[in-house]
Protein backbone atom coordinates (compact mmCIF):
# COMPACT_ATOMS: atom_id res chain seq x y z
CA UNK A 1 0.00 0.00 0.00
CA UNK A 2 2.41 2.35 0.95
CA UNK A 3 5.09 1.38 -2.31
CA UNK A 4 1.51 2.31 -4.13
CA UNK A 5 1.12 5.43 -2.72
CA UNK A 6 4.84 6.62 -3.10
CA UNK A 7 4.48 5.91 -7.02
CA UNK A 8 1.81 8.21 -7.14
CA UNK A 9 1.68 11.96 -7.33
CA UNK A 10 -1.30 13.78 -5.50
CA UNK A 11 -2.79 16.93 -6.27
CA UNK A 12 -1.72 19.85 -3.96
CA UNK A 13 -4.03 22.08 -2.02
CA UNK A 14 -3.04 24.73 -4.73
CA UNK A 15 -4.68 23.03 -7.66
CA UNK A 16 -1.62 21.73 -9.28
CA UNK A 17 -0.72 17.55 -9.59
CA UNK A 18 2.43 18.62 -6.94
CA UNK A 19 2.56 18.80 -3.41
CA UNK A 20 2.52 21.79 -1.45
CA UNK A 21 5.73 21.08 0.61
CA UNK A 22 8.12 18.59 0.92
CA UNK A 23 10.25 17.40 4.06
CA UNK A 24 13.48 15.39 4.36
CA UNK A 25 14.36 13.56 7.51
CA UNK A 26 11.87 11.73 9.35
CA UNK A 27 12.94 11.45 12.94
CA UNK A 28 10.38 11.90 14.98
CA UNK A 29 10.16 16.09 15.09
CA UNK A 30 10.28 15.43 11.01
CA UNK A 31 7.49 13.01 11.31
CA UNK A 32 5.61 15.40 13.48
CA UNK A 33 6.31 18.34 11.44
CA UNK A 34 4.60 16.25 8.57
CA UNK A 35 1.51 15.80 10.19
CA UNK A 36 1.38 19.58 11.66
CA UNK A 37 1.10 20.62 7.84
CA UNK A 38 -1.21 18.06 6.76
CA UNK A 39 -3.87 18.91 9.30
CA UNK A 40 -3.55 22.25 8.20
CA UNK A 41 -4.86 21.24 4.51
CA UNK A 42 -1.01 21.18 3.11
CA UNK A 43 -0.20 17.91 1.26
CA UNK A 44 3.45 17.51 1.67
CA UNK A 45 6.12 14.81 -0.07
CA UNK A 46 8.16 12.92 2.70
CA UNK A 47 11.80 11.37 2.15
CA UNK A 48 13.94 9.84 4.15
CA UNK A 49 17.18 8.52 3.48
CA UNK A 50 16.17 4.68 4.66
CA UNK A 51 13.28 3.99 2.82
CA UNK A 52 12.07 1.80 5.39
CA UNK A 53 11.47 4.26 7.97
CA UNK A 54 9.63 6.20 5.31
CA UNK A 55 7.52 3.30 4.07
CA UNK A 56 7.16 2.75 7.81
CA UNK A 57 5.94 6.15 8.83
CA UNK A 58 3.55 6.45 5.25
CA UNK A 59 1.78 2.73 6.54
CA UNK A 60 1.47 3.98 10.20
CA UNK A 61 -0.01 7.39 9.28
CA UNK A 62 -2.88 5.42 6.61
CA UNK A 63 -3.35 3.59 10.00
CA UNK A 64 -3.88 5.94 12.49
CA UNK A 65 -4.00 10.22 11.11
CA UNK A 66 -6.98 11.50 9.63
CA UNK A 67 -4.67 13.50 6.95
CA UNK A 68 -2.82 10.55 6.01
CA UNK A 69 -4.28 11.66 2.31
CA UNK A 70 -2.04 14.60 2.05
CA UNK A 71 0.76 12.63 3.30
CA UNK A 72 2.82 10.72 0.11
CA UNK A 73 6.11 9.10 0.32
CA UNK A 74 8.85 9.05 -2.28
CA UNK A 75 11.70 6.23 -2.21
CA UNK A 76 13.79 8.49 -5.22
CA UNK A 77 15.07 11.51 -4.31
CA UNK A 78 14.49 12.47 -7.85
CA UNK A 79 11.22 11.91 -7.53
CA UNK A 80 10.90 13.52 -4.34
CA UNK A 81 11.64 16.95 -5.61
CA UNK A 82 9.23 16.70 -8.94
CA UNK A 83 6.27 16.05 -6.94
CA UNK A 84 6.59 19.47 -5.21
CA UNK A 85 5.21 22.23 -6.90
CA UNK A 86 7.53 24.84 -7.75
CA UNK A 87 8.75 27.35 -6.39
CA UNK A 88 9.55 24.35 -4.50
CA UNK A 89 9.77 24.38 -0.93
CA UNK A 90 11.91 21.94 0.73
CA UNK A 91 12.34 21.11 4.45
CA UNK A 92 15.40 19.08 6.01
CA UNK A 93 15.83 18.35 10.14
CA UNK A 94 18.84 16.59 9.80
CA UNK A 95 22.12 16.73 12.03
CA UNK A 96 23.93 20.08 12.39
CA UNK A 97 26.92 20.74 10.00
CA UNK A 98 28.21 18.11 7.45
CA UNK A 99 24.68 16.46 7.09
CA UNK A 100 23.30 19.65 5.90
CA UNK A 101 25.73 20.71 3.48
CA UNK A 102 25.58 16.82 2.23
CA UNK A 103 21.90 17.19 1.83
CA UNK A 104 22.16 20.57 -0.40
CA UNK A 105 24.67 18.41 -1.99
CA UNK A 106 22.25 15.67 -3.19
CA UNK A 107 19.78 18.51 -3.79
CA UNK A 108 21.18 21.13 -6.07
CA UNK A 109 21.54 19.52 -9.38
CA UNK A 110 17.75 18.25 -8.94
CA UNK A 111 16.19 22.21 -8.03
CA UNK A 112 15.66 24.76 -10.06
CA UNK A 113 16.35 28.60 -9.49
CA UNK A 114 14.26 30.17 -7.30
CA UNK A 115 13.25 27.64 -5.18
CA UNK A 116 13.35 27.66 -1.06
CA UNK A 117 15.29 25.04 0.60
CA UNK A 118 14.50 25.24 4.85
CA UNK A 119 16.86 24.22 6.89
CA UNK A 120 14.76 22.73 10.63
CA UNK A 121 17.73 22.01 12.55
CA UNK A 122 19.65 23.68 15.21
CA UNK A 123 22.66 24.63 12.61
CA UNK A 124 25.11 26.99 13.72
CA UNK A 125 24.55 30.40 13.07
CA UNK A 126 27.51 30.72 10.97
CA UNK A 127 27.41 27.90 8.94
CA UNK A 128 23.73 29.52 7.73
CA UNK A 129 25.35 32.85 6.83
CA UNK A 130 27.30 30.95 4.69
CA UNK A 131 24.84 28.60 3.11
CA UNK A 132 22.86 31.22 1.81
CA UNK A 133 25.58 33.26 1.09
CA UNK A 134 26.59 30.70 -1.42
CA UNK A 135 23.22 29.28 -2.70
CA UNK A 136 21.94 32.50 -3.27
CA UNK A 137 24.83 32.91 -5.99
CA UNK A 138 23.29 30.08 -7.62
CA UNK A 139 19.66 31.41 -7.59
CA UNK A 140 18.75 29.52 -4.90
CA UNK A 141 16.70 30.62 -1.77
CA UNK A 142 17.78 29.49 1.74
CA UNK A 143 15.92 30.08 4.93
CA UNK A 144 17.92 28.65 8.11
CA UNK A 145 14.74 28.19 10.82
CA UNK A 146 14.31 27.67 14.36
CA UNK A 147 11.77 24.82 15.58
CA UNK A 148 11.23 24.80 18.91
CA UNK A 149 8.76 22.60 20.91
CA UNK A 150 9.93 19.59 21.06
CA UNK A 151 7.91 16.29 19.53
CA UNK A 152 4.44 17.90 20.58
CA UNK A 153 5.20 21.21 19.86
CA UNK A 154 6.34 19.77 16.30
CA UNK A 155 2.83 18.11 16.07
CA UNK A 156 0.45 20.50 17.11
CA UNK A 157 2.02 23.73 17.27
CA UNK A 158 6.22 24.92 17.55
CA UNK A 159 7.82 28.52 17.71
CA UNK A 160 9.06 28.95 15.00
CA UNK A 161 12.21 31.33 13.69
CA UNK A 162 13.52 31.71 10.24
CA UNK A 163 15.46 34.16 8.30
CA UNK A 164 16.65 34.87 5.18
CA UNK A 165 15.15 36.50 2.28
CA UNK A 166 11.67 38.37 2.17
CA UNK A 167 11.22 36.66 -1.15
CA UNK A 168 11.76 33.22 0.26
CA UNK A 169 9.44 34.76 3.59
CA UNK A 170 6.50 35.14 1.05
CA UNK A 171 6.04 31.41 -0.11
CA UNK A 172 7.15 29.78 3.38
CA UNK A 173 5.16 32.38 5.54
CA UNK A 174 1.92 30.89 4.65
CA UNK A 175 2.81 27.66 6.01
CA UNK A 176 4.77 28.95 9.14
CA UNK A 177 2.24 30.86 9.85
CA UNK A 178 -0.53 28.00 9.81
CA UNK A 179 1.27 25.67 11.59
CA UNK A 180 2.92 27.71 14.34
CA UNK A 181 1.80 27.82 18.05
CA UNK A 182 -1.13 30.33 18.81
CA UNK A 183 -1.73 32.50 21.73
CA UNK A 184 -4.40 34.73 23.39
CA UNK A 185 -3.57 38.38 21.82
CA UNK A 186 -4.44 39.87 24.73
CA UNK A 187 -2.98 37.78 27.55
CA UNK A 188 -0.42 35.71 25.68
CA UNK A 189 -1.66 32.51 26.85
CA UNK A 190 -0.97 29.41 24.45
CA UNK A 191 -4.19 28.33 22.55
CA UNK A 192 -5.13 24.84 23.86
CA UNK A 193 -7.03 22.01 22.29
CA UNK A 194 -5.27 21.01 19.81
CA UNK A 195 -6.15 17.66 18.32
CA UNK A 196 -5.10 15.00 15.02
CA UNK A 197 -6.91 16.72 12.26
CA UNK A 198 -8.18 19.32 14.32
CA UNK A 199 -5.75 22.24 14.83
CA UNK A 200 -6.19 25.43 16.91
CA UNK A 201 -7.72 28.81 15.00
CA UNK A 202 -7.82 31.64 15.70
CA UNK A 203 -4.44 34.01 18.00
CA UNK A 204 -1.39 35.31 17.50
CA UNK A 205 0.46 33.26 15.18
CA UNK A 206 4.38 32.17 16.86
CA UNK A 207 5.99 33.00 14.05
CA UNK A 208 7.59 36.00 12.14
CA UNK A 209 10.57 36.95 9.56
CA UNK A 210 13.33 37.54 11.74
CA UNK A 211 16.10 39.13 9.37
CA UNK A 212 18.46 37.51 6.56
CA UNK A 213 20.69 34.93 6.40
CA UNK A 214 21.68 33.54 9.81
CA UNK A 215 19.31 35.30 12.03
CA UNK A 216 16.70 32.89 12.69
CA UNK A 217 19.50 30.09 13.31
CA UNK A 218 20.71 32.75 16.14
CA UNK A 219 17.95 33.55 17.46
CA UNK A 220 16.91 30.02 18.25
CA UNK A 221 20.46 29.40 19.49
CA UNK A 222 19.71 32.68 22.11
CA UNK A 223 16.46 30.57 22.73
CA UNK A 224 18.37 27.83 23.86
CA UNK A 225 20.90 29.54 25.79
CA UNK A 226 17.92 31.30 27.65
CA UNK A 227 16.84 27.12 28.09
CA UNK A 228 19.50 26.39 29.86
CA UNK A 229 19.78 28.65 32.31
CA UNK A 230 15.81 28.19 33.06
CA UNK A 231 16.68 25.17 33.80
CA UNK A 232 19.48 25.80 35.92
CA UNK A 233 17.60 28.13 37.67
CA UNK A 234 14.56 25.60 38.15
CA UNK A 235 17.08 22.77 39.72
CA UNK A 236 18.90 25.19 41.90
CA UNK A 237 15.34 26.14 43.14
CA UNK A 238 14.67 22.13 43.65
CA UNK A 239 18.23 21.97 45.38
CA UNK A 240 17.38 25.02 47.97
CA UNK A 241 14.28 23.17 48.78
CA UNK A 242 15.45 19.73 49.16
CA UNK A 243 18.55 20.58 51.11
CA UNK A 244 17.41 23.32 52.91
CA UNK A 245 14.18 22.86 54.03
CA UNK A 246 14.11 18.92 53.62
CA UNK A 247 11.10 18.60 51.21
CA UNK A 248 10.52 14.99 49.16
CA UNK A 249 10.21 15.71 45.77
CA UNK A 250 6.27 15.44 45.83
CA UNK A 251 6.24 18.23 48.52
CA UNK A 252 8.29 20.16 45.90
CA UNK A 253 5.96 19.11 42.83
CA UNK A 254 3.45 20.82 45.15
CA UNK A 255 5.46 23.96 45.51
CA UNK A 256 6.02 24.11 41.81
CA UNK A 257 2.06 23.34 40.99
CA UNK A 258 1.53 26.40 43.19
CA UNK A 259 4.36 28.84 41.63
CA UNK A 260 2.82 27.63 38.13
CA UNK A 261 0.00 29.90 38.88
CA UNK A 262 1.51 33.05 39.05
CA UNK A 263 4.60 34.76 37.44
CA UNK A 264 6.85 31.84 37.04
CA UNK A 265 4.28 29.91 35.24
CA UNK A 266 5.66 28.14 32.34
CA UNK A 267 5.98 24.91 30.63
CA UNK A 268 8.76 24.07 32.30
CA UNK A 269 7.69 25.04 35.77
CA UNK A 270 4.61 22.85 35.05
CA UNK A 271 6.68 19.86 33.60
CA UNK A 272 9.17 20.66 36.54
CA UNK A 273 6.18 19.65 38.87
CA UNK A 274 5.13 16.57 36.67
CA UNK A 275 8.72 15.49 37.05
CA UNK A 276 8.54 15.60 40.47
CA UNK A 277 5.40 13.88 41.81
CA UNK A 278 6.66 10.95 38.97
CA UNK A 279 7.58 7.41 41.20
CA UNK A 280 10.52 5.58 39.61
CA UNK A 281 8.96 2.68 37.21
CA UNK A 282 11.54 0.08 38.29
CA UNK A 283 11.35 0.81 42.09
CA UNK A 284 7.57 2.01 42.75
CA UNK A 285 8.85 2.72 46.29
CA UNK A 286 11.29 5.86 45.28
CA UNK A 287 10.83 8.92 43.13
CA UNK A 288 11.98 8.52 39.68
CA UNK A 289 14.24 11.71 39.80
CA UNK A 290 16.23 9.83 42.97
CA UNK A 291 16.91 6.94 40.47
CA UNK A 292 18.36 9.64 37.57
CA UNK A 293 22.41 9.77 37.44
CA UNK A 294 22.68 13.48 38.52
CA UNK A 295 24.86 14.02 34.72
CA UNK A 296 23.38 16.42 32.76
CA UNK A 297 24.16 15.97 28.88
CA UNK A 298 23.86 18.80 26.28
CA UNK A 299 23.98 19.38 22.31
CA UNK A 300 25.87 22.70 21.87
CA UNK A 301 24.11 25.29 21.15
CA UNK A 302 24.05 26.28 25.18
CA UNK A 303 27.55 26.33 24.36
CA UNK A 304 27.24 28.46 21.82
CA UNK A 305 25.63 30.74 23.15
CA UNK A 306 28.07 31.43 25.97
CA UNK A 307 30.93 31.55 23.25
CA UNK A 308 29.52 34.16 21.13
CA UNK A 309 29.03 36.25 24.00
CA UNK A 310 32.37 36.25 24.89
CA UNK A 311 33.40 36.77 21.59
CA UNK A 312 31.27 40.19 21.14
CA UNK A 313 32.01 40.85 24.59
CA UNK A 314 28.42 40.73 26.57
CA UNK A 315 28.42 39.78 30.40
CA UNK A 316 26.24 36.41 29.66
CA UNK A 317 27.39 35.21 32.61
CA UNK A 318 24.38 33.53 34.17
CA UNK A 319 23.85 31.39 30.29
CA UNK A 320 28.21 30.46 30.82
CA UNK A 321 27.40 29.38 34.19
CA UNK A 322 24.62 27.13 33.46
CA UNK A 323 27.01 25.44 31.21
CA UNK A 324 29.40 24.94 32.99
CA UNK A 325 27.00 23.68 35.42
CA UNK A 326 26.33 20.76 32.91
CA UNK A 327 30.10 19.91 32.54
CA UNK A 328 30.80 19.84 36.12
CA UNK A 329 27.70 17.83 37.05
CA UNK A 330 29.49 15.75 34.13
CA UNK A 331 32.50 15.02 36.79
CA UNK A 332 30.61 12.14 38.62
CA UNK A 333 33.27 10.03 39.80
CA UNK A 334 35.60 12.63 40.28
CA UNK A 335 32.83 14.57 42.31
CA UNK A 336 32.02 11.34 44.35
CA UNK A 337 35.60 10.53 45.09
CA UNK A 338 35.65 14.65 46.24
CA UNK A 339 32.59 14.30 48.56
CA UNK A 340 34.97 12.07 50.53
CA UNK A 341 38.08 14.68 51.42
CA UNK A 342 36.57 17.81 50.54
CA UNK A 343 34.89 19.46 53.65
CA UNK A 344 32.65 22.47 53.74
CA UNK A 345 29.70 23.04 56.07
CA UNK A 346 27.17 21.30 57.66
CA UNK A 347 23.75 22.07 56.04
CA UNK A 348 21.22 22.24 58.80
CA UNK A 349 17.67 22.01 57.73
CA UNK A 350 14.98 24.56 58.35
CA UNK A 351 12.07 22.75 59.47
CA UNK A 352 9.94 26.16 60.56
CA UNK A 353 7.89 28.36 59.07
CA UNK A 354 8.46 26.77 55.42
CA UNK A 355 6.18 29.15 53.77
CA UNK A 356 8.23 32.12 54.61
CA UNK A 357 11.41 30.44 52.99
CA UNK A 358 9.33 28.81 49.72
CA UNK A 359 8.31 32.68 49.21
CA UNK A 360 12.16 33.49 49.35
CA UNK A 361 13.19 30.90 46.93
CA UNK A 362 10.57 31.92 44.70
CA UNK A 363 11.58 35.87 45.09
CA UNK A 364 15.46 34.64 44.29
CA UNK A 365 14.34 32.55 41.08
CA UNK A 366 12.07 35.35 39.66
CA UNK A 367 14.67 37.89 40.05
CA UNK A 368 17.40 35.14 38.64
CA UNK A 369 15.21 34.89 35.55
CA UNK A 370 14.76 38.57 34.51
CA UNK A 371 18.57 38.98 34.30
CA UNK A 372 19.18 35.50 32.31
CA UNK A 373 16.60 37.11 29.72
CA UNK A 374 18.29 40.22 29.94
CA UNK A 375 21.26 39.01 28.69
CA UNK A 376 19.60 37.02 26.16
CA UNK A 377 18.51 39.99 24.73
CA UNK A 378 21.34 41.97 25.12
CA UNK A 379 23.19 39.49 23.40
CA UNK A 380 20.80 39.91 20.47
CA UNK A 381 20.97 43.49 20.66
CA UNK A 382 24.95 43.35 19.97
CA UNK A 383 24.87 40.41 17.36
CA UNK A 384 22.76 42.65 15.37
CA UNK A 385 25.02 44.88 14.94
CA UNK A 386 28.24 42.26 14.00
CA UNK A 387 26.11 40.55 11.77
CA UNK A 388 24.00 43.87 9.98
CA UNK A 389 20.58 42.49 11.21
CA UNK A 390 17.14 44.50 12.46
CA UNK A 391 16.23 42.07 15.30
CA UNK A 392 12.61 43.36 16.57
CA UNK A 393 12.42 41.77 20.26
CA UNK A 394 9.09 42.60 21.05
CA UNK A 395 8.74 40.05 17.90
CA UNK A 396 10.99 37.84 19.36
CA UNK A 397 9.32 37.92 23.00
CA UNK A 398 6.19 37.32 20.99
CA UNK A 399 7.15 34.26 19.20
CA UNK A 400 8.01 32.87 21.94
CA UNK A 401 5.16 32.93 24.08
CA UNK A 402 4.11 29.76 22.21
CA UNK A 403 5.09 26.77 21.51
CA UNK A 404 8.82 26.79 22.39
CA UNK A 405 10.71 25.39 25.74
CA UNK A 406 10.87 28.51 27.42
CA UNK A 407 7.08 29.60 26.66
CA UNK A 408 6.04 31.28 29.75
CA UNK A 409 3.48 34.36 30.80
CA UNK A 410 6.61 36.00 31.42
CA UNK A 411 7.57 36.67 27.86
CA UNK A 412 4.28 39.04 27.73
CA UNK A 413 5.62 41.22 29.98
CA UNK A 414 8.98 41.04 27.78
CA UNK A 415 6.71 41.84 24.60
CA UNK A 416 5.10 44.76 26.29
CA UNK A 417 8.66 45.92 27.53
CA UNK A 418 9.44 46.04 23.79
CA UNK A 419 6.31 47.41 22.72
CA UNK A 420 6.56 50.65 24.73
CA UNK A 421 10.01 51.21 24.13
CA UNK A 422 12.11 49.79 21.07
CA UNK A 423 15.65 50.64 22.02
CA UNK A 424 15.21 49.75 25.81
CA UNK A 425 18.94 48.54 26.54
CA UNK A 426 18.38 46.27 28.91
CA UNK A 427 14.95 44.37 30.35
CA UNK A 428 16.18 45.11 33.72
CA UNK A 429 15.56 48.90 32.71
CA UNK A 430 11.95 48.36 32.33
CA UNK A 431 9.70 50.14 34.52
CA UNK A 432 8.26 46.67 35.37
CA UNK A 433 10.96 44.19 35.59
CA UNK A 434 12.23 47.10 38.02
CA UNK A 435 9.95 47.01 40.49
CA UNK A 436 9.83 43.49 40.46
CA UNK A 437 13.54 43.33 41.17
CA UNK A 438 13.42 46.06 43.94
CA UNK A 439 10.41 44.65 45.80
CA UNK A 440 12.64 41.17 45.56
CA UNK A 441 15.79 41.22 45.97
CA UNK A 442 15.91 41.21 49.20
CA UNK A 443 14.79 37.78 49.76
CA UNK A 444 17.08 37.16 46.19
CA UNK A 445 20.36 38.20 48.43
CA UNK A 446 19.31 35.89 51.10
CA UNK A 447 18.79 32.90 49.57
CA UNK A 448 22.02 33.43 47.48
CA UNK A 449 23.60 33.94 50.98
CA UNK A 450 22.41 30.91 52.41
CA UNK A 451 23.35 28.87 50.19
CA UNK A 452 27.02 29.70 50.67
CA UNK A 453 26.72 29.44 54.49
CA UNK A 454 25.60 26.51 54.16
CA UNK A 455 27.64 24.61 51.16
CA UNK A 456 24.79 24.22 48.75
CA UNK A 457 25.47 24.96 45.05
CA UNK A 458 24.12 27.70 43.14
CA UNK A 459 25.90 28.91 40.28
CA UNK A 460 23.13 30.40 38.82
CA UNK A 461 21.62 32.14 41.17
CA UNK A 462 25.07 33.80 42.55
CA UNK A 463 25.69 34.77 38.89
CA UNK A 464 22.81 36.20 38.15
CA UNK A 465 23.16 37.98 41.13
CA UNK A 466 26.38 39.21 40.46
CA UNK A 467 25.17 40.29 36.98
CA UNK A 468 22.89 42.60 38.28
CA UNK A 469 25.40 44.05 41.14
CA UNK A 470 27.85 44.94 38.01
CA UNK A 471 25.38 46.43 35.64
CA UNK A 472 23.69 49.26 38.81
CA UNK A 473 27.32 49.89 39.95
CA UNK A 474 28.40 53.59 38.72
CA UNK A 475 32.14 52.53 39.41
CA UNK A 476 33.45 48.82 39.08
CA UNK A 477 36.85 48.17 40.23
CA UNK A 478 38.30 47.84 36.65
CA UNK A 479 39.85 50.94 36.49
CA UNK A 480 42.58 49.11 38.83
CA UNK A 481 42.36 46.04 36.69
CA UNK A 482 43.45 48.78 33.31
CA UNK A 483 45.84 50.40 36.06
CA UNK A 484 47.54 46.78 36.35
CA UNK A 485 47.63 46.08 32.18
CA UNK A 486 49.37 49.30 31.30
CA UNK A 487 51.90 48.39 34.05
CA UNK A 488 52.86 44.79 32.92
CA UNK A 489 51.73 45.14 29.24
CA UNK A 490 51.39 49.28 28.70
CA UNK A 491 48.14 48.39 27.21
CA UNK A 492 47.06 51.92 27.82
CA UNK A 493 44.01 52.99 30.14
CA UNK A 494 41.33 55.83 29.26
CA UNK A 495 40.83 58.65 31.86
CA UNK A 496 37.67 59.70 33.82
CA UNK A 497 38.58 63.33 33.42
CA UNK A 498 38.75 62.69 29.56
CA UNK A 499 36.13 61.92 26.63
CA UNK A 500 36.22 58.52 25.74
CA UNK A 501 38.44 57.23 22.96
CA UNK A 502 41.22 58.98 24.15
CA UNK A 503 43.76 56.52 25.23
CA UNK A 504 47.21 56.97 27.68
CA UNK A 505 49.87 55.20 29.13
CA UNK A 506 52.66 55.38 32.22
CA UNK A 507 55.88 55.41 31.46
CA UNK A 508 55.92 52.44 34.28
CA UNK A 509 59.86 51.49 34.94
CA UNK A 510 60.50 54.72 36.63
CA UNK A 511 57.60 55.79 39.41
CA UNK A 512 59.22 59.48 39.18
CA UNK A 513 58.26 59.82 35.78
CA UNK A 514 54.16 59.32 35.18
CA UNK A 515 54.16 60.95 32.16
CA UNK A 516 50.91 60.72 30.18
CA UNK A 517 51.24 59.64 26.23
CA UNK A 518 48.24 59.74 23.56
């Protein structure tokens, strides 16, 4: 049935005897991608390098989706791309670097000029510059897009972030647009009810041109980066509880149930608390997170992130430490073997007046999270300038409400930061995210404090912390640190009673000579 069906081309939802799309790469976000577009009336050509899998996933959807009609599967490559009707519009979620540029490989001498290949996967940045840099010498139209989500946001409804050209915008959009996560316009809320066959209508669409080239690509890198250190954040949180106050993990889920319905709530402060209250399915007795190996993996673009920031030179600190959280948690056996000689203190549990402390954990994470999305944005706000792009963050915030792995209420308030003022220079700034620091912070320094005195570990929190010390402080002690580089390396130092730009240096060797040189 299915060897039938992938021998015969089907009329599009545009009239032609072509499909409307076609997708390469049917791992499970490809496979769910597929369907996403065939509810929404699109019939779309499927390939897959081992036919199997694609004869596999054709026979499963005749079985089971109620678009399975609009779904037809191609064992040729060939005839892959002529059942797509032109301009053609090609998806691929395959593997970051050489599989892409091995799948525009296989590609090009089967397309024609002016057709739009889409890159789904989480492809560096860089590598996307270049792409379309080099395709669109050859008349061919590259969009490098983020898909965020996961498998069910893939399915019924993913953030999603592309760039490159408006022309290639114009024939993709319509199908983004459809198939992207929707929220409440006025609240921001995601759109529920999503069902096979039956997807949401009406909202704000999670989805919008971002700029050329690369900027989609770094944009859902920033998302990512933003991930990680929400997560961080969230298990730092679960730490402070669990050593601190001495709550099981279903007391916690409870905690995190409660914080869900106010301004942390998010998806993964909700899947945080599903986590949680989840008993181990070998040993019913325990919790399933006391039976996970406390090693956290990760895929890169975290990485990244904290990379590019140092290499434009933004204070991303909070994102670098929630990496290097990863790779120290990484250490096991050399952290076990540690545990043993290394002493620090005693952590003595709270057992009183819980509520008072749960409130201060949730004032430190709240505050923690405004200044990991202000560097986020910050970070955006300087890569747009390196890499000649008009980044709208209001759009950003918006497309991000939905959908993605970071959707939260709080990006609303991030939207409507953006809204009232474009160049605001940093979120912190915001008359909102302001207040909800200075009514906070209080508790924020506490909990940051108790954790050191008593030997529980919270990067993230400290960071962010720190982040926030640095950027109100008129004066940081730096002008020492220029002092000491012009001594050792005359590396010259800038003056305070001087306009900027001007640079000077000390003729060091002899302390009876400070004589000042442009």
């Amino acid at each position: 049935m299915a060897k039938k069906k992938a021998a015969t081309k089907k009329r599009g939802t545009n009239g032609a005897t072509k499909n409307d799309v076609g997708l390469i790469g049917l791992a499970v976000m490809g496979q769910n991608l597929v369907l996403n577009m065939a509810d929404h009336g699109f019939s779309v050509s499927v390939y897959n390098r081992t036919t199997a899998k694609m004869n596999e996933f054709i026979e499963k959807c005749e079985a089971e989706e109620p678009s399975a009609n609009r779904v037809h599967g191609y064992a040729k490559l060939k005839a892959f791309v002529q059942s797509i009707a032109k301009p053609r519009k090609i998806i691929f979620l395959v593997k970051a670097g050489r599989p892409v540029d091995m799948v525009i490989d296989e590609l090009l001498p089967l397309i024609d000029k002016g057709d739009i290949l889409i890159d789904g996967g989480n492809s560096e940045w860089l590598d996307t510059i270049r792409r379309e840099k080099d395709l669109a010498a050859k008349g061919i139209n590259f969009v490098g897009s983020g898909v965020s989500g996961g498998e069910l946001g893939a399915r019924f409804g993913p953030s999603l972030m592309p760039g490159g050209s408006k022309e290639a915008w114009k024939s993709l959009g319509p199908i983004w647009r459809a198939i992207a996560a929707k929220v409440d316009k006025k609240t921001g809320a995601e759109l529920q009810g999503a069902e096979p066959g039956k997807p949401v209508k009406g909202g704000e669409t999670c989805t919008a041109h971002l700029g050329p080239d690369g900027a989609g690509h770094y944009v859902k890198m920033v998302h990512n980066g933003i991930e990680y250190i929400d997560m961080q954040l969230i298990c730092e949180a679960y730490a402070i509880l669990r050593g601190l106050l001495g709550m099981k993990p279903d007391e916690i889920s409870k905690v995190f149930e409660d914080w869900n319905t106010g301004e942390l709530s998010s998806y993964l402060i909700e899947i945080t608390a599903d986590v949680l209250q989840q008993k181990d399915p070998v040993n019913k007795r325990k919790f399933f997170v006391d039976s996970v190996l406390d090693a956290a993996g990760q895929k890169g673009t975290g990485k990244w992130t904290a990379m590019n920031a140092l290499d434009i030179g933004i204070p991303a600190n909070a994102i670098g430490e929630a990496v290097y959280a990863r790779c120290l948690s990484a250490l096991k056996e050399q952290r076990v073997a540690a545990s043993k000689v290394l002493k620090g203190p005693k952590v003595k549990v709270i057992k009183s007046n819980r509520k008072k402390y749960i409130d201060m954990v949730c004032d430190a994470l709240y505050c923690s999270k405004i200044c990991a999305y202000a560097q986020g944005f910050q970070l955006m706000a300087e890569a747009q300038k390196e890499y000649n792009w008009k980044l709208n963050f209001g759009e950003i915030a918006k497309i991000w409400r939905g959908g993605c792995i970071i959707r939260a209420r709080f990006l609303q308030k991030i939207t409507d930061a953006y809204t009232k003022d474009k160049k605001l220079q940093n979120l912190m700034l915001d008359p909102y995210f302001k207040k909800a620091i200075h009514g906070s912070q209080d508790n924020w320094r506490k909990i940051v404090s108790m954790c050191a005195e008593h030997g529980i570990s919270a990067p993230a929190f400290g960071s962010a912390l720190a982040y926030y010390d640095g950027y109100r402080s008129e004066v940081l002690p730096a002008n020492l640190l220029q002092g000491l580089r012009d001594y050792f390396g005359a590396h010259t130092y800038e003056r305070v009673d001087k306009k900027r730009g001007q640079f000077f240096h000390v003729d060091w060797p002899d302390p009876k000579r400070p004589q000042y040189k442009v």
